[in-house]
C-alpha atoms as a PDB file:
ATOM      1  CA  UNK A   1      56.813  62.717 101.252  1.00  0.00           C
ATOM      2  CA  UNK A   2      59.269  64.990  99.829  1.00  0.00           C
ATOM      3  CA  UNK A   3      58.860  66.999  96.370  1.00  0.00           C
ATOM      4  CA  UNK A   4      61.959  66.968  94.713  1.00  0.00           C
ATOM      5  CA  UNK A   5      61.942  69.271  91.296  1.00  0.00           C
ATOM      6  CA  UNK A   6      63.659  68.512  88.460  1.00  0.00           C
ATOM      7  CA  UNK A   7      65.688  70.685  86.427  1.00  0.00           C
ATOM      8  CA  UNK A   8      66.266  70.328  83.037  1.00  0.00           C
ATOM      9  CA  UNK A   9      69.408  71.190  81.676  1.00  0.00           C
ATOM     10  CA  UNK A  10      69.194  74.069  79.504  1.00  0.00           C
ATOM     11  CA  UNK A  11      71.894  74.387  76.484  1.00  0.00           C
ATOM     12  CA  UNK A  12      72.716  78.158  76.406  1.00  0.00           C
ATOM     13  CA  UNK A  13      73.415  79.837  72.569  1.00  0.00           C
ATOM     14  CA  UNK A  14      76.149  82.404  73.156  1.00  0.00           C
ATOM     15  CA  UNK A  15      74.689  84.858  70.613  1.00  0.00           C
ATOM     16  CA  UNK A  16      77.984  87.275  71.140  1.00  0.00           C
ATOM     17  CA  UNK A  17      79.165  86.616  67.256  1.00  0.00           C
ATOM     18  CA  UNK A  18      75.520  87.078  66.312  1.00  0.00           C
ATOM     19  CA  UNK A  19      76.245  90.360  65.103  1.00  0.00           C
ATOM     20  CA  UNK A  20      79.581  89.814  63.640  1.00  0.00           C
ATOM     21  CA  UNK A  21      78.376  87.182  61.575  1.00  0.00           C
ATOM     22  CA  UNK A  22      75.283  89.364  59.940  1.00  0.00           C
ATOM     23  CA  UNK A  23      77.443  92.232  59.135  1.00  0.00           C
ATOM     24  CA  UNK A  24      80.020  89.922  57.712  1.00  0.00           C
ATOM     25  CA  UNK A  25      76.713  88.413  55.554  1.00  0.00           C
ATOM     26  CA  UNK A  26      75.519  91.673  54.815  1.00  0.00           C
ATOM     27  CA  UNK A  27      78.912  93.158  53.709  1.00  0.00           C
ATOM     28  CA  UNK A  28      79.586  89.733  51.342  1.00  0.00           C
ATOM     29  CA  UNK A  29      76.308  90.561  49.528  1.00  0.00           C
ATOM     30  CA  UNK A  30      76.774  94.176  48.907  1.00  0.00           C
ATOM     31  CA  UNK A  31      80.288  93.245  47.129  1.00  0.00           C
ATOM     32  CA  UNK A  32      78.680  90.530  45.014  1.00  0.00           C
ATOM     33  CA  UNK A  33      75.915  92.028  44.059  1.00  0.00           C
ATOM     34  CA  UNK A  34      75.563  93.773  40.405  1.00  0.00           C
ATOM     35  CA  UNK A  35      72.770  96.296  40.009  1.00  0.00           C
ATOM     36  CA  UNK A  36      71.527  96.459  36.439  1.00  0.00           C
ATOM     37  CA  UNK A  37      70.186  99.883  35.246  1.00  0.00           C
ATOM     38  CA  UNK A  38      69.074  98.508  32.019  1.00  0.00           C
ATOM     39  CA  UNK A  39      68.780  95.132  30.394  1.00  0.00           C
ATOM     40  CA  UNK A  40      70.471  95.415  26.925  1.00  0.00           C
ATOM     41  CA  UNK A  41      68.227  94.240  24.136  1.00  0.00           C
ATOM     42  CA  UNK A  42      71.070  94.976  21.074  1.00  0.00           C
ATOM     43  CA  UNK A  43      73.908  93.268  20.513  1.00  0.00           C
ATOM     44  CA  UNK A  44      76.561  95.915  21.061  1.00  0.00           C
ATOM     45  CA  UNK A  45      80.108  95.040  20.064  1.00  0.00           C
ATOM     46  CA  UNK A  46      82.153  98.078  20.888  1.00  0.00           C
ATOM     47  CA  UNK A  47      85.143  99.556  19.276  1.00  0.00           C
ATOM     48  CA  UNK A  48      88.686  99.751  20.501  1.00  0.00           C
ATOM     49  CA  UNK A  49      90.415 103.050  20.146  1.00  0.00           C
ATOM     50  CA  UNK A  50      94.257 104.305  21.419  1.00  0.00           C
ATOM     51  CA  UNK A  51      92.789 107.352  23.544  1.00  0.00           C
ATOM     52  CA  UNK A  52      90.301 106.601  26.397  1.00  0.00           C
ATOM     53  CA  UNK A  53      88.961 108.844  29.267  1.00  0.00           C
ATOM     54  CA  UNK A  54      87.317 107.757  31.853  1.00  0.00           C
ATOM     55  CA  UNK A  55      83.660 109.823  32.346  1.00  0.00           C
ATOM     56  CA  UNK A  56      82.766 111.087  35.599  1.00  0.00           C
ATOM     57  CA  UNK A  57      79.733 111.680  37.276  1.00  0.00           C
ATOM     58  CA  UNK A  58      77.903 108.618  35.912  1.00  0.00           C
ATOM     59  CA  UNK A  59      74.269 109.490  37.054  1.00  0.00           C
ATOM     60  CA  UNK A  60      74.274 112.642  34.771  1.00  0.00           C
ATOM     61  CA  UNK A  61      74.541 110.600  31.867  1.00  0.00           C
ATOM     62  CA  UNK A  62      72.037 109.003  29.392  1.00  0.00           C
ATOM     63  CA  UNK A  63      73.129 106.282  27.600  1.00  0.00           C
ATOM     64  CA  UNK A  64      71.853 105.813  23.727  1.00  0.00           C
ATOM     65  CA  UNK A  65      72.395 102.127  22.462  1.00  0.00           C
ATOM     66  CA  UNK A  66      72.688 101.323  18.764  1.00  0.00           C
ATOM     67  CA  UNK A  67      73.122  97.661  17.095  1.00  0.00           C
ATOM     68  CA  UNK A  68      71.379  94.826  15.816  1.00  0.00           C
ATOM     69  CA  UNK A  69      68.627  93.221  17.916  1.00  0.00           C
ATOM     70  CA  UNK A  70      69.516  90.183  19.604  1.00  0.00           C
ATOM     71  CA  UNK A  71      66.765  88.385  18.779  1.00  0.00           C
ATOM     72  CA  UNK A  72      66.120  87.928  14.830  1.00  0.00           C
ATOM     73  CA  UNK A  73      62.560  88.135  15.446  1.00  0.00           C
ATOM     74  CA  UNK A  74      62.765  91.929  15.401  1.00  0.00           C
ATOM     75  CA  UNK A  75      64.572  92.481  12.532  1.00  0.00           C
ATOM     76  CA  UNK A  76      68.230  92.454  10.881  1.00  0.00           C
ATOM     77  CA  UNK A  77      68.876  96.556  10.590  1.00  0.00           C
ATOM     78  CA  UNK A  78      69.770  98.561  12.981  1.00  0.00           C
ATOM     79  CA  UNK A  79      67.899  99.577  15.950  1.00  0.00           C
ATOM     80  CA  UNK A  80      68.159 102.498  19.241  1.00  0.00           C
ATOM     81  CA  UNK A  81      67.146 102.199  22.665  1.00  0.00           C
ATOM     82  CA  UNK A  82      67.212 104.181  25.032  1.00  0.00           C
ATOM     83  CA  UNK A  83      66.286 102.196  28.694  1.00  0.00           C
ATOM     84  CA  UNK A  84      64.730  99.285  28.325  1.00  0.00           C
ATOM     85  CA  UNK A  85      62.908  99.644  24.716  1.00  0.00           C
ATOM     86  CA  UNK A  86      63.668 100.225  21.461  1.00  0.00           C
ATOM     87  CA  UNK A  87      63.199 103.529  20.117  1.00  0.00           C
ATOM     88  CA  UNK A  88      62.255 105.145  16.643  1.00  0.00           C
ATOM     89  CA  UNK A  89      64.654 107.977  15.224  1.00  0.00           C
ATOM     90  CA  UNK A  90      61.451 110.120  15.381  1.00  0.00           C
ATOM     91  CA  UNK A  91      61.134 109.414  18.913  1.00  0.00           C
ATOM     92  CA  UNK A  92      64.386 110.195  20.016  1.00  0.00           C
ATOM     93  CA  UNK A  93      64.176 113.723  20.790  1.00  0.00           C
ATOM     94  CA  UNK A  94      60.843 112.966  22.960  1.00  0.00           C
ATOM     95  CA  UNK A  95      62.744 110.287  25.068  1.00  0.00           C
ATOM     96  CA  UNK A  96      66.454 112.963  25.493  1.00  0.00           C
ATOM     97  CA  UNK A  97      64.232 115.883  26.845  1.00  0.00           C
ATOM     98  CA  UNK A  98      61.730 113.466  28.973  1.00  0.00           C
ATOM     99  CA  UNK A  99      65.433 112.393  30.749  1.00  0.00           C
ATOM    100  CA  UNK A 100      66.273 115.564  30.786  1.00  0.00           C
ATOM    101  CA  UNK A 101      63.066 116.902  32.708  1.00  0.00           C
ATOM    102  CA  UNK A 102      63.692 114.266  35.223  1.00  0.00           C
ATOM    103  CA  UNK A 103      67.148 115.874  36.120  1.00  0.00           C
ATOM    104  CA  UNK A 104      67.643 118.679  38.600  1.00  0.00           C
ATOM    105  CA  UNK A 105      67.635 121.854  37.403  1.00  0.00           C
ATOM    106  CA  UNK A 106      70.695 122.980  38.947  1.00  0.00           C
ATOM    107  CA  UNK A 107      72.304 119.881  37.026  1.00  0.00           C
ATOM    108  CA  UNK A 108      70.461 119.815  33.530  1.00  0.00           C
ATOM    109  CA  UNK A 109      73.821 121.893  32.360  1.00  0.00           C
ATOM    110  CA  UNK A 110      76.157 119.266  33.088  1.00  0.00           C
ATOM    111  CA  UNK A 111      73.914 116.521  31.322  1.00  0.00           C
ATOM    112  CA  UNK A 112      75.259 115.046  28.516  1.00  0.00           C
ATOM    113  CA  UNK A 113      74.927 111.516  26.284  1.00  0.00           C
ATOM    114  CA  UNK A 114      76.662 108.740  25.868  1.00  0.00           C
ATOM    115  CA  UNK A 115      76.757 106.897  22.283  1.00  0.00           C
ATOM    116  CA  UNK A 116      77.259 102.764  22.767  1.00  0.00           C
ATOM    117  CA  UNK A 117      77.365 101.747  18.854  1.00  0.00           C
ATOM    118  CA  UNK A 118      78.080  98.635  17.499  1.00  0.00           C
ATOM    119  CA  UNK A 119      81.490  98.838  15.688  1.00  0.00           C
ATOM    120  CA  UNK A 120      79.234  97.105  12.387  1.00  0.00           C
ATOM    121  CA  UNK A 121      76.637  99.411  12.374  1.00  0.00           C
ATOM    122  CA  UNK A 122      77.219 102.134   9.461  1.00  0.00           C
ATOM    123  CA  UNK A 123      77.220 105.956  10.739  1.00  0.00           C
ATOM    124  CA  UNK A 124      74.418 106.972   8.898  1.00  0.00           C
ATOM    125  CA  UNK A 125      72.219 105.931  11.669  1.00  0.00           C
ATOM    126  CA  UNK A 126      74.572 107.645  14.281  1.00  0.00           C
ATOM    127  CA  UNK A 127      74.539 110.837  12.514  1.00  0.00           C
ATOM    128  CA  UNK A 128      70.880 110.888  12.069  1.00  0.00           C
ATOM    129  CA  UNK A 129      70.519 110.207  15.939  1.00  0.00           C
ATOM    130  CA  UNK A 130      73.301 113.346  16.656  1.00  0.00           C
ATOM    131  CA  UNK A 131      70.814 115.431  14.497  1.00  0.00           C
ATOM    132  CA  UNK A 132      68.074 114.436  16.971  1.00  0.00           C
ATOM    133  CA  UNK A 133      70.137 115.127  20.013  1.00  0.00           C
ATOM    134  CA  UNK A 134      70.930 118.729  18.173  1.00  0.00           C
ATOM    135  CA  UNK A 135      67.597 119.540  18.164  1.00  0.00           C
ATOM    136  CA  UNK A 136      66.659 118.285  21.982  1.00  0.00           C
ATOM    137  CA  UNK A 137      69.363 120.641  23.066  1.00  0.00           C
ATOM    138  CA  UNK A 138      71.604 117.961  23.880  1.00  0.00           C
ATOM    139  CA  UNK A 139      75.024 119.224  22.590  1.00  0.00           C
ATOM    140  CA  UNK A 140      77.560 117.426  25.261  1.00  0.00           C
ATOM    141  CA  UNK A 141      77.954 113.883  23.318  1.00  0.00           C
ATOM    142  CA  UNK A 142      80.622 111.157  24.015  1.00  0.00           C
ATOM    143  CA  UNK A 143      81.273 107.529  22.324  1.00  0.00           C
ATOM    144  CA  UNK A 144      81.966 104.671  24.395  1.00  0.00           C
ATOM    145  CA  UNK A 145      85.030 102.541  23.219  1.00  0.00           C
ATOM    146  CA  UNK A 146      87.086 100.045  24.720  1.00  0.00           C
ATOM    147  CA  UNK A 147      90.734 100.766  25.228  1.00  0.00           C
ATOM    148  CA  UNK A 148      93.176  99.542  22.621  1.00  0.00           C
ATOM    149  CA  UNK A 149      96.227  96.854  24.183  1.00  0.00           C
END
């Protein structure tokens, strides 16, 4: 008696666009994703104005938000955050420097703050919150508007 072996046929996966096909996944996913610093808890209509510049260097910016809660549970008048939580005007000095502190030293000079008001809210508010920023040291101050077509 003979022994005769059988072979089963293997199906072979050419894994030569393997690679191709993850970097084309991985590419498609960095473009489409949006990374969030904050999660915006005001309702922030901004103004338009005839003269915009663009602001460079991003990271050495902290942004101040002030507008009308979006939720009417926590009130009609006009609120700040700074992050992710609402702020009081006493408190606003506090929150400047502790941003400040975590900046390099070398780059605490070119720090400077960025105003996002709503166009409604009255400047009484905004003045009292460049008052705070005086006295945290934080004289470099710019208002975000959108451009004017």
């Amino acid at each position: 008696m003979s022994k005769f072996t059988i072979r089963k046929p293997t199906a072979t996966v050419s894994t030569a666009s393997l690679p191709d096909i993850v970097f084309m996944l991985l590419f498609f996913f960095m473009v489409v994703t949006v990374f969030r610093d904050q999660q915006l808890l005001l309702r922030v209509d901004l103004p338009r104005a005839s003269q915009v510049q663009k602001l460079r260097h991003r990271s050495l910016i902290s942004e101040i938000y002030i507008g009308q809660p979006r939720e009417a549970a926590l009130g009609a008048s006009p609120a700040i955050q700074i992050n992710d939580a609402f702020i009081r005007l006493d408190q606003v000095q506090v929150a400047v420097r502790q941003l400040v502190t975590h900046t390099p030293e070398d780059q605490r000079g070119r720090r400077s703050t960025s105003l996002k008001v709503d166009q409604k809210v009255e400047m009484g508010i905004v003045g009292d919150v460049k008052t705070e920023l005086r006295k945290a040291e934080q004289y470099q101050l710019h208002y975000v508007a959108l451009p004017a077509y």
